[in-house]
Protein backbone atom coordinates (compact mmCIF):
# COMPACT_ATOMS: atom_id res chain seq x y z
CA UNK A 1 0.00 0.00 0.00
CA UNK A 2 3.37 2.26 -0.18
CA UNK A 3 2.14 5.25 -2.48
CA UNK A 4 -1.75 5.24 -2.14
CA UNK A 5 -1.80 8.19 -0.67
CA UNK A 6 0.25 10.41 -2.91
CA UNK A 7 -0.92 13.31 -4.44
CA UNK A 8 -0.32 14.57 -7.30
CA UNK A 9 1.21 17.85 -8.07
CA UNK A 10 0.22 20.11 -10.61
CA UNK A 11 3.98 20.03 -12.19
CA UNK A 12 2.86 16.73 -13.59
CA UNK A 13 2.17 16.49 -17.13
CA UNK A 14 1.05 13.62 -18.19
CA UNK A 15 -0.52 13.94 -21.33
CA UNK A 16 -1.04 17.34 -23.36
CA UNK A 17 -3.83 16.92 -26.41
CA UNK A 18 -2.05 18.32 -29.89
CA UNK A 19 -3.97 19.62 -33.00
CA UNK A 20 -4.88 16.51 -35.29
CA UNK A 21 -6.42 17.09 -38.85
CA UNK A 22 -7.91 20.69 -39.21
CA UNK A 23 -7.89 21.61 -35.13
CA UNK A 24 -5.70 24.81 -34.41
CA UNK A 25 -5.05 26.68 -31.38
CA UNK A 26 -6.20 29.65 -30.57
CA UNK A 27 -6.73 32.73 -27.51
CA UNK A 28 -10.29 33.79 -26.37
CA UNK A 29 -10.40 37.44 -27.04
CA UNK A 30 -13.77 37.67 -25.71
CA UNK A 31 -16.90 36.52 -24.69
CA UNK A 32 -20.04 37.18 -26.79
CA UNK A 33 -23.62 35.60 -24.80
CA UNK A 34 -24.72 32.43 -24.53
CA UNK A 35 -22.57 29.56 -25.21
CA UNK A 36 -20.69 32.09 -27.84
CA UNK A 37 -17.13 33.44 -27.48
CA UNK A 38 -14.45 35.54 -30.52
CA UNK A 39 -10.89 33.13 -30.43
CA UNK A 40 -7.99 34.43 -32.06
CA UNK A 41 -6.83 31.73 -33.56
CA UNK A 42 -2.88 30.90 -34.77
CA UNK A 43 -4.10 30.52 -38.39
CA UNK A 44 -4.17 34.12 -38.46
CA UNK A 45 -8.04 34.13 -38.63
CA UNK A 46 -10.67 35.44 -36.04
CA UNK A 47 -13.81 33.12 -35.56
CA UNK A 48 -16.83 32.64 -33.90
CA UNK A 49 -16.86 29.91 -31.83
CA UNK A 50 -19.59 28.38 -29.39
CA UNK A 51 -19.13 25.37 -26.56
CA UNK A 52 -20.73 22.09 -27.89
CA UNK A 53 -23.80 21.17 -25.94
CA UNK A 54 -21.98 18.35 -24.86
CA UNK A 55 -19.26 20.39 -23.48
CA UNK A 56 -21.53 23.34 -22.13
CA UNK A 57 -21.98 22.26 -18.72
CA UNK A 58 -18.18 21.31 -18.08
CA UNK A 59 -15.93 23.57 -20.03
CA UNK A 60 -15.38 27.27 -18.14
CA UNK A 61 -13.75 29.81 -20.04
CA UNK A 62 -12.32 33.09 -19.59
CA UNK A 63 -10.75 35.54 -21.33
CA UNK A 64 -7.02 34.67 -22.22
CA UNK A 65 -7.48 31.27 -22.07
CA UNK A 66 -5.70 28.94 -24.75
CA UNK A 67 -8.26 26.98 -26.73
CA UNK A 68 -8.43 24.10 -29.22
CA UNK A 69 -10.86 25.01 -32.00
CA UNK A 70 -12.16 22.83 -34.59
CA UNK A 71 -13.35 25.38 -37.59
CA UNK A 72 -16.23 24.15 -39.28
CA UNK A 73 -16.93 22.45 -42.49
CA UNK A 74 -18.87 25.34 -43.92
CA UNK A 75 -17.96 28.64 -42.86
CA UNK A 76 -15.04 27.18 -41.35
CA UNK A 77 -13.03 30.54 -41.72
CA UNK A 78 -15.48 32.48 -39.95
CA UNK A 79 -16.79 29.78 -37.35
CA UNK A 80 -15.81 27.12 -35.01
CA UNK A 81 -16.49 25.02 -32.01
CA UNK A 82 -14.22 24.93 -28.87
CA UNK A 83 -13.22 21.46 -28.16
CA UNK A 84 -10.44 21.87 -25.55
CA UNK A 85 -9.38 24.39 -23.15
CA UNK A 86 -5.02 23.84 -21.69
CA UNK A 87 -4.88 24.47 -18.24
CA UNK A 88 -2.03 26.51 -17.10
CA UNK A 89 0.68 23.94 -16.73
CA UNK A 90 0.05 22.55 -20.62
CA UNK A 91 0.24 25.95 -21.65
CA UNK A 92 3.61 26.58 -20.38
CA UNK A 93 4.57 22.73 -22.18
CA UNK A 94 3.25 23.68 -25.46
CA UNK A 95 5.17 26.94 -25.06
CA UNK A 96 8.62 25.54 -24.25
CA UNK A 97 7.80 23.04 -26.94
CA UNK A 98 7.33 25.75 -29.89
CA UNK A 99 3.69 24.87 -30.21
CA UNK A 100 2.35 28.52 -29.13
CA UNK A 101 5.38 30.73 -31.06
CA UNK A 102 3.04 32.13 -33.70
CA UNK A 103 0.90 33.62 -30.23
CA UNK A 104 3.87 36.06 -29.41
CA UNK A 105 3.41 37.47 -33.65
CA UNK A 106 -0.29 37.94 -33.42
CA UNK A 107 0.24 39.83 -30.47
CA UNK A 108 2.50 42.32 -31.80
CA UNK A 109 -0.76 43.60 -33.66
């Protein structure tokens, strides 16, 4: 029973979910109503994105916050769904891994 106790400490990384397919990252630049929210995304692009019904309940975000957006099929430039929000400690991974470089250029603008 050595180690059932042990907490874990937020220094632990254990897995950190990457783009796949036609995902990008992006910054919440504000919050619009309802389930609605502008991201900044590192495509260069600006969308509208809302929180999946699924996700609604679960997924808090603020402003600042480093997303996962998943633009949509049609309108894909304009619009998107939010599909995963880093916590603090990914953030600072995918930032000493290169993954967030193109954030420091977009806000030079």
């Amino acid at each position: 029973m050595a180690g059932f106790n042990q907490e874990r400490t937020d220094e632990d990384v254990v897995r950190v979910r990457l783009p796949r397919g036609e995902e990008v990252l992006g910054i919440l630049d504000r919050r619009l109503g309802g389930s609605r929210c502008e991201v900044r995304c590192l495509d260069g692009k600006t969308r509208i994105c809302r929180i999946p019904g699924r996700l609604r309940r679960r997924l808090w975000v603020r402003e600042g916050d480093i997303l996962l957006v998943e633009p949509w099929e049609y309108g894909g430039d304009a619009k998107g769904d939010i599909i995963y929000k880093y916590r603090q400690v990914q953030v600072e991974w995918l930032r000493k891994h290169g993954y967030l470089d193109k954030l420091e250029e977009l806000d030079e603008f």
